[in-house]
C-alpha atoms as a PDB file:
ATOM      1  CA  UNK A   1      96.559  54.899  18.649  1.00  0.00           C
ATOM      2  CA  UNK A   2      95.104  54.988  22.011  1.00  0.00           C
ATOM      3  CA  UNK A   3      96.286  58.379  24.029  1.00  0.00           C
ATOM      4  CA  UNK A   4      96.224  57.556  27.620  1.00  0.00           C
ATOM      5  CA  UNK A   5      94.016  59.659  29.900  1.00  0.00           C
ATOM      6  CA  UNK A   6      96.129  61.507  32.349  1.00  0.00           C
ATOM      7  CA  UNK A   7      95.014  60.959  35.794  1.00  0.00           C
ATOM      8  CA  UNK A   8      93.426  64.272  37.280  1.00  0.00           C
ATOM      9  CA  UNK A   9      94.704  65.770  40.125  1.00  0.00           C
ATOM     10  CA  UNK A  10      92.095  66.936  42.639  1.00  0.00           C
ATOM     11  CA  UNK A  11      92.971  70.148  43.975  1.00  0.00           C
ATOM     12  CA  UNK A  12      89.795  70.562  46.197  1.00  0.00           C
ATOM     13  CA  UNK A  13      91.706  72.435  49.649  1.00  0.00           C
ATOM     14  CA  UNK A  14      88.486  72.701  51.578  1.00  0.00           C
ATOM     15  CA  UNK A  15      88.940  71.389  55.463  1.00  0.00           C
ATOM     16  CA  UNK A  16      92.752  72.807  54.967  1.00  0.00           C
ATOM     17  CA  UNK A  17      92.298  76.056  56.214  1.00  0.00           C
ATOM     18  CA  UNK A  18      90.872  75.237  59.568  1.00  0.00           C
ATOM     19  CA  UNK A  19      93.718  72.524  59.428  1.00  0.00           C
ATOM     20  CA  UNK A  20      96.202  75.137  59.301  1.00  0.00           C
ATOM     21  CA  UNK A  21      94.528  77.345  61.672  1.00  0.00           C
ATOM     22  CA  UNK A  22      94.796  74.769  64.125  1.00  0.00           C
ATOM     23  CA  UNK A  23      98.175  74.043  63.598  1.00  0.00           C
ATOM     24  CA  UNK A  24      98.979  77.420  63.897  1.00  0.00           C
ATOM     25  CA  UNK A  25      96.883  78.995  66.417  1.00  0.00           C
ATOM     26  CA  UNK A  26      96.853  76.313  68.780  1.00  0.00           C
ATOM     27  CA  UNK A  27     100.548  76.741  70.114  1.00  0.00           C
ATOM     28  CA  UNK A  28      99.544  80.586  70.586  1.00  0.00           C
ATOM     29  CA  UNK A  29      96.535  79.684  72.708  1.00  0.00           C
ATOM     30  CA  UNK A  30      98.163  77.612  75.186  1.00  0.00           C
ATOM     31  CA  UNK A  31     100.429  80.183  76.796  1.00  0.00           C
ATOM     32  CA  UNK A  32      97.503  82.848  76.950  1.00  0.00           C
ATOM     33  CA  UNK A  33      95.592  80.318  78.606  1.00  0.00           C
ATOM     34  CA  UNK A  34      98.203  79.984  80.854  1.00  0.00           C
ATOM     35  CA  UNK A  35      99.360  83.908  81.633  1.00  0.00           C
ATOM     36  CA  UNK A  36      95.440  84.575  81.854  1.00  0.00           C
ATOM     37  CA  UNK A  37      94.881  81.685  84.826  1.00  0.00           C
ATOM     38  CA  UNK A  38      97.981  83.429  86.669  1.00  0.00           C
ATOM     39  CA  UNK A  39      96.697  86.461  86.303  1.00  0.00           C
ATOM     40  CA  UNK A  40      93.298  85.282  87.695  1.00  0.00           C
ATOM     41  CA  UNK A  41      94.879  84.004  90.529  1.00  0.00           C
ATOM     42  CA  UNK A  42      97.374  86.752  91.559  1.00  0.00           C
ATOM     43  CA  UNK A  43      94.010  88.771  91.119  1.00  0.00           C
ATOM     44  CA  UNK A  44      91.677  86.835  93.267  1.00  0.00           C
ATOM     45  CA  UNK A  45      94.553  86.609  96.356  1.00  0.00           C
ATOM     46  CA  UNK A  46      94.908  90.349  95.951  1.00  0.00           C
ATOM     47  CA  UNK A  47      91.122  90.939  96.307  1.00  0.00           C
ATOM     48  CA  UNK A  48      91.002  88.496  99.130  1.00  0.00           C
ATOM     49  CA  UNK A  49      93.894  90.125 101.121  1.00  0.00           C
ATOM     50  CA  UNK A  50      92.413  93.432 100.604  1.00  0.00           C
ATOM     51  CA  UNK A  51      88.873  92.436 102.094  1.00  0.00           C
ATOM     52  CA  UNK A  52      90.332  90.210 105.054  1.00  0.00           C
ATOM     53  CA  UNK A  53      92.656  93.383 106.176  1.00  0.00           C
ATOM     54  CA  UNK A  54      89.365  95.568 105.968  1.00  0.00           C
ATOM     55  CA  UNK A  55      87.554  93.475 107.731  1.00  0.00           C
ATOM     56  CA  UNK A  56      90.414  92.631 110.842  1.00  0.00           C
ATOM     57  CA  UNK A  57      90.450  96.764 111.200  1.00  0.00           C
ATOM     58  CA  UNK A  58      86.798  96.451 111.559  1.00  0.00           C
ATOM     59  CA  UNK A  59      86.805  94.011 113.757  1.00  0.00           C
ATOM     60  CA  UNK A  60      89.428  95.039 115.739  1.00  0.00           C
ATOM     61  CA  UNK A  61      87.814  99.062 116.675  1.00  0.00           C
ATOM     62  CA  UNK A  62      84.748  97.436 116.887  1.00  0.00           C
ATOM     63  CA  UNK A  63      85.648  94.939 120.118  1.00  0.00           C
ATOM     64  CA  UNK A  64      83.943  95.689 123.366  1.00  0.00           C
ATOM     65  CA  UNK A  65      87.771  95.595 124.979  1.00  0.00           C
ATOM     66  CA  UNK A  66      91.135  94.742 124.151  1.00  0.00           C
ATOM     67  CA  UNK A  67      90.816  91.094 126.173  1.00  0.00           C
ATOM     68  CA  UNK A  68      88.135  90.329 122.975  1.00  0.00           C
ATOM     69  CA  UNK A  69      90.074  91.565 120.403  1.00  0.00           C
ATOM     70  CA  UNK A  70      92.151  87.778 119.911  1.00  0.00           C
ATOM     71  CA  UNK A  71      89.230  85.752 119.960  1.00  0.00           C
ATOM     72  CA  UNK A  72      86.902  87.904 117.789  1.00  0.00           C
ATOM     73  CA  UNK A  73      90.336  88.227 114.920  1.00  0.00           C
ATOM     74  CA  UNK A  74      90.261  84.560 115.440  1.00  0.00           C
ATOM     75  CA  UNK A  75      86.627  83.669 114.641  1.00  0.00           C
ATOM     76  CA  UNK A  76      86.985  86.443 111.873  1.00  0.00           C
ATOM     77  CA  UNK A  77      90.000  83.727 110.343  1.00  0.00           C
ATOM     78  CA  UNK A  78      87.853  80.620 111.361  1.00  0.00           C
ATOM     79  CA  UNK A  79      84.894  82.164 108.940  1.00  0.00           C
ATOM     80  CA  UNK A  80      87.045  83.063 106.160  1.00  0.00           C
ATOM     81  CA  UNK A  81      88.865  79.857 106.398  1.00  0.00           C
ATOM     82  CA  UNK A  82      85.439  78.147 105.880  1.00  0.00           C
ATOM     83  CA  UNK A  83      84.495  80.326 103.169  1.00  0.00           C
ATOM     84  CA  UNK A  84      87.110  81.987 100.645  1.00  0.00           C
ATOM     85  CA  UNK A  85      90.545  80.668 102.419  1.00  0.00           C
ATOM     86  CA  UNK A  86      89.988  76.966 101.883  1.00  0.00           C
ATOM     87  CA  UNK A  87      88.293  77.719  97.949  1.00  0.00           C
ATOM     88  CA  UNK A  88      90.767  79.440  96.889  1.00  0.00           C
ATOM     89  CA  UNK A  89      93.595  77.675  98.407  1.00  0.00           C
ATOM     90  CA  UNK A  90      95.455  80.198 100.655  1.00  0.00           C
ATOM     91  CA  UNK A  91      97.317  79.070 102.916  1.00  0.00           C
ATOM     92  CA  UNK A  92      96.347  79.448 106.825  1.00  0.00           C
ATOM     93  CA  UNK A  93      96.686  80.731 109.352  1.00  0.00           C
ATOM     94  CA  UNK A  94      97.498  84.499 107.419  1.00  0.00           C
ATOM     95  CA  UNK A  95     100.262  87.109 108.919  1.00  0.00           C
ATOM     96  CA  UNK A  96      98.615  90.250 110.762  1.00  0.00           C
ATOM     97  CA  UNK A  97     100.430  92.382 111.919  1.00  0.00           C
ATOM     98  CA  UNK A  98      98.567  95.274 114.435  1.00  0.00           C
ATOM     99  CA  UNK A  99      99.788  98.891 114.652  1.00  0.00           C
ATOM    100  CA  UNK A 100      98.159 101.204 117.129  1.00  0.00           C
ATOM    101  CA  UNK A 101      98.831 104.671 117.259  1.00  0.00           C
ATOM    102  CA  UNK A 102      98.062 105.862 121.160  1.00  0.00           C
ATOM    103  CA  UNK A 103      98.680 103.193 123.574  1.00  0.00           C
ATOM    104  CA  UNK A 104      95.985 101.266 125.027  1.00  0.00           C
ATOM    105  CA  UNK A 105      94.931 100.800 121.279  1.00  0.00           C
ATOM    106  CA  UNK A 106      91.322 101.137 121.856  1.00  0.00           C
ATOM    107  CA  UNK A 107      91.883 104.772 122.861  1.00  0.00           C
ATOM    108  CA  UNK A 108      89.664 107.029 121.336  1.00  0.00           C
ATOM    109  CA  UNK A 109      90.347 108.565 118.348  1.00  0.00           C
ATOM    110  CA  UNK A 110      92.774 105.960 118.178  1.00  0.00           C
ATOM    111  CA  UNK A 111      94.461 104.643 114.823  1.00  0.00           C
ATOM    112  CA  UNK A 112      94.425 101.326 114.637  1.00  0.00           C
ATOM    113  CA  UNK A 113      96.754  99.906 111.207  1.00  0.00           C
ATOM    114  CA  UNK A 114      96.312  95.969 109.950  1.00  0.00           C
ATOM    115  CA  UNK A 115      98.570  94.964 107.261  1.00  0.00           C
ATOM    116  CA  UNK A 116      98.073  91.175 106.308  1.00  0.00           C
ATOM    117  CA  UNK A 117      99.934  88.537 104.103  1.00  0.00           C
ATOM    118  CA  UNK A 118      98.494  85.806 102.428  1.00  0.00           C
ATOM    119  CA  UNK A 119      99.813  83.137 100.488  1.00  0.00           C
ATOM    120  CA  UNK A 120      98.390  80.740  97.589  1.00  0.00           C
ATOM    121  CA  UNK A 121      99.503  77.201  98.429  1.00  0.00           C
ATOM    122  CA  UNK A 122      99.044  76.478  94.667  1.00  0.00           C
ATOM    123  CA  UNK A 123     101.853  78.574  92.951  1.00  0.00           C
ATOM    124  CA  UNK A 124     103.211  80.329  96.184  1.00  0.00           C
ATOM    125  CA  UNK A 125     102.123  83.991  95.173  1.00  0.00           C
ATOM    126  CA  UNK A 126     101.357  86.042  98.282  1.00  0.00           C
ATOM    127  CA  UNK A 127      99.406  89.011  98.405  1.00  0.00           C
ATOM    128  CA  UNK A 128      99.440  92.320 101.528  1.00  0.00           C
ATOM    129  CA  UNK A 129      97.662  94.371 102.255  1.00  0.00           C
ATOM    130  CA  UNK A 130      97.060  97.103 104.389  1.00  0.00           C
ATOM    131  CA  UNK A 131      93.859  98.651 106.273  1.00  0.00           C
ATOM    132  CA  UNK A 132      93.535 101.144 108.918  1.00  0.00           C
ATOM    133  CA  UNK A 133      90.057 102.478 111.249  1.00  0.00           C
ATOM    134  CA  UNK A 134      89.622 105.203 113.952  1.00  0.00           C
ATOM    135  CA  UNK A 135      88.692 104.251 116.989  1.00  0.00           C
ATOM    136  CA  UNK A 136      85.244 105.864 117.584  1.00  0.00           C
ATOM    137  CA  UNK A 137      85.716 109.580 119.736  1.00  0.00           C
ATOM    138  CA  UNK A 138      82.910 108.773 122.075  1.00  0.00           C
ATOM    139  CA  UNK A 139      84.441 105.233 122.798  1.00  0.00           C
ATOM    140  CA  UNK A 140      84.986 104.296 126.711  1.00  0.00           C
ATOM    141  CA  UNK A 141      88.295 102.425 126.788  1.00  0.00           C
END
């Protein structure tokens, strides 16, 4: 009598683990993606409000007189439009908001306070921030 061969079973598992890593990992992966691209951006519009309220106090103690002070804020907004605004999608034109200290503000020894708001017009996440100069001592006002 014939016996009949039983049919082997291959039990060879290699490709399976990566298989199963992907299976697993991948769902994982997608919502770190996503917190760590939010992060980024709340980040990067923090950063950007910090520097623009640094530089509107600069520019603001540094103005010749108080009649410059508009136009020279406004050319300051004009060349960060152009160059970090419009990149990383804030939306324009940004709240300022001026504080002076001794009245008129380019007094000397003046304190001159900028706090500034910006906005992402991607996800809506807005960002202040707050920056504040002396007005030089020797300053003629």
């Amino acid at each position: 009598m014939k016996t009949r061969k039983k049919p082997k079973i291959v039990e060879d598992e290699t490709g399976s683990a990566i298989i199963e890593f992907i299976i697993l990992a991948l769902p994982l992966f997608v919502p770190l993606v996503i917190f760590l691209s939010s992060t980024n951006e709340s980040a990067q519009i923090q950063y950007e409000a910090r520097n623009f309220a640094r530089q509107v106090a600069r520019v603001y103690v540094t103005s010749p007189s108080q009649d410059l002070t508009g136009s020279r804020i406004a050319a300051l907004v004009d060349a960060f439009a152009k160059s970090s605004f419009v990149v990383n999608k804030i939306d324009l034109p940004p709240k300022i908001q001026i504080q002076c200290s001794l009245s008129p503000c380019l007094s000397p020894n003046g304190r001159i306070e900028i706090e500034v708001e910006l906005t992402s017009s991607i996800n809506q996440i807005s960002a202040t921030a707050k920056a504040s100069q002396t007005v030089d001592a020797w300053r003629n006002s």
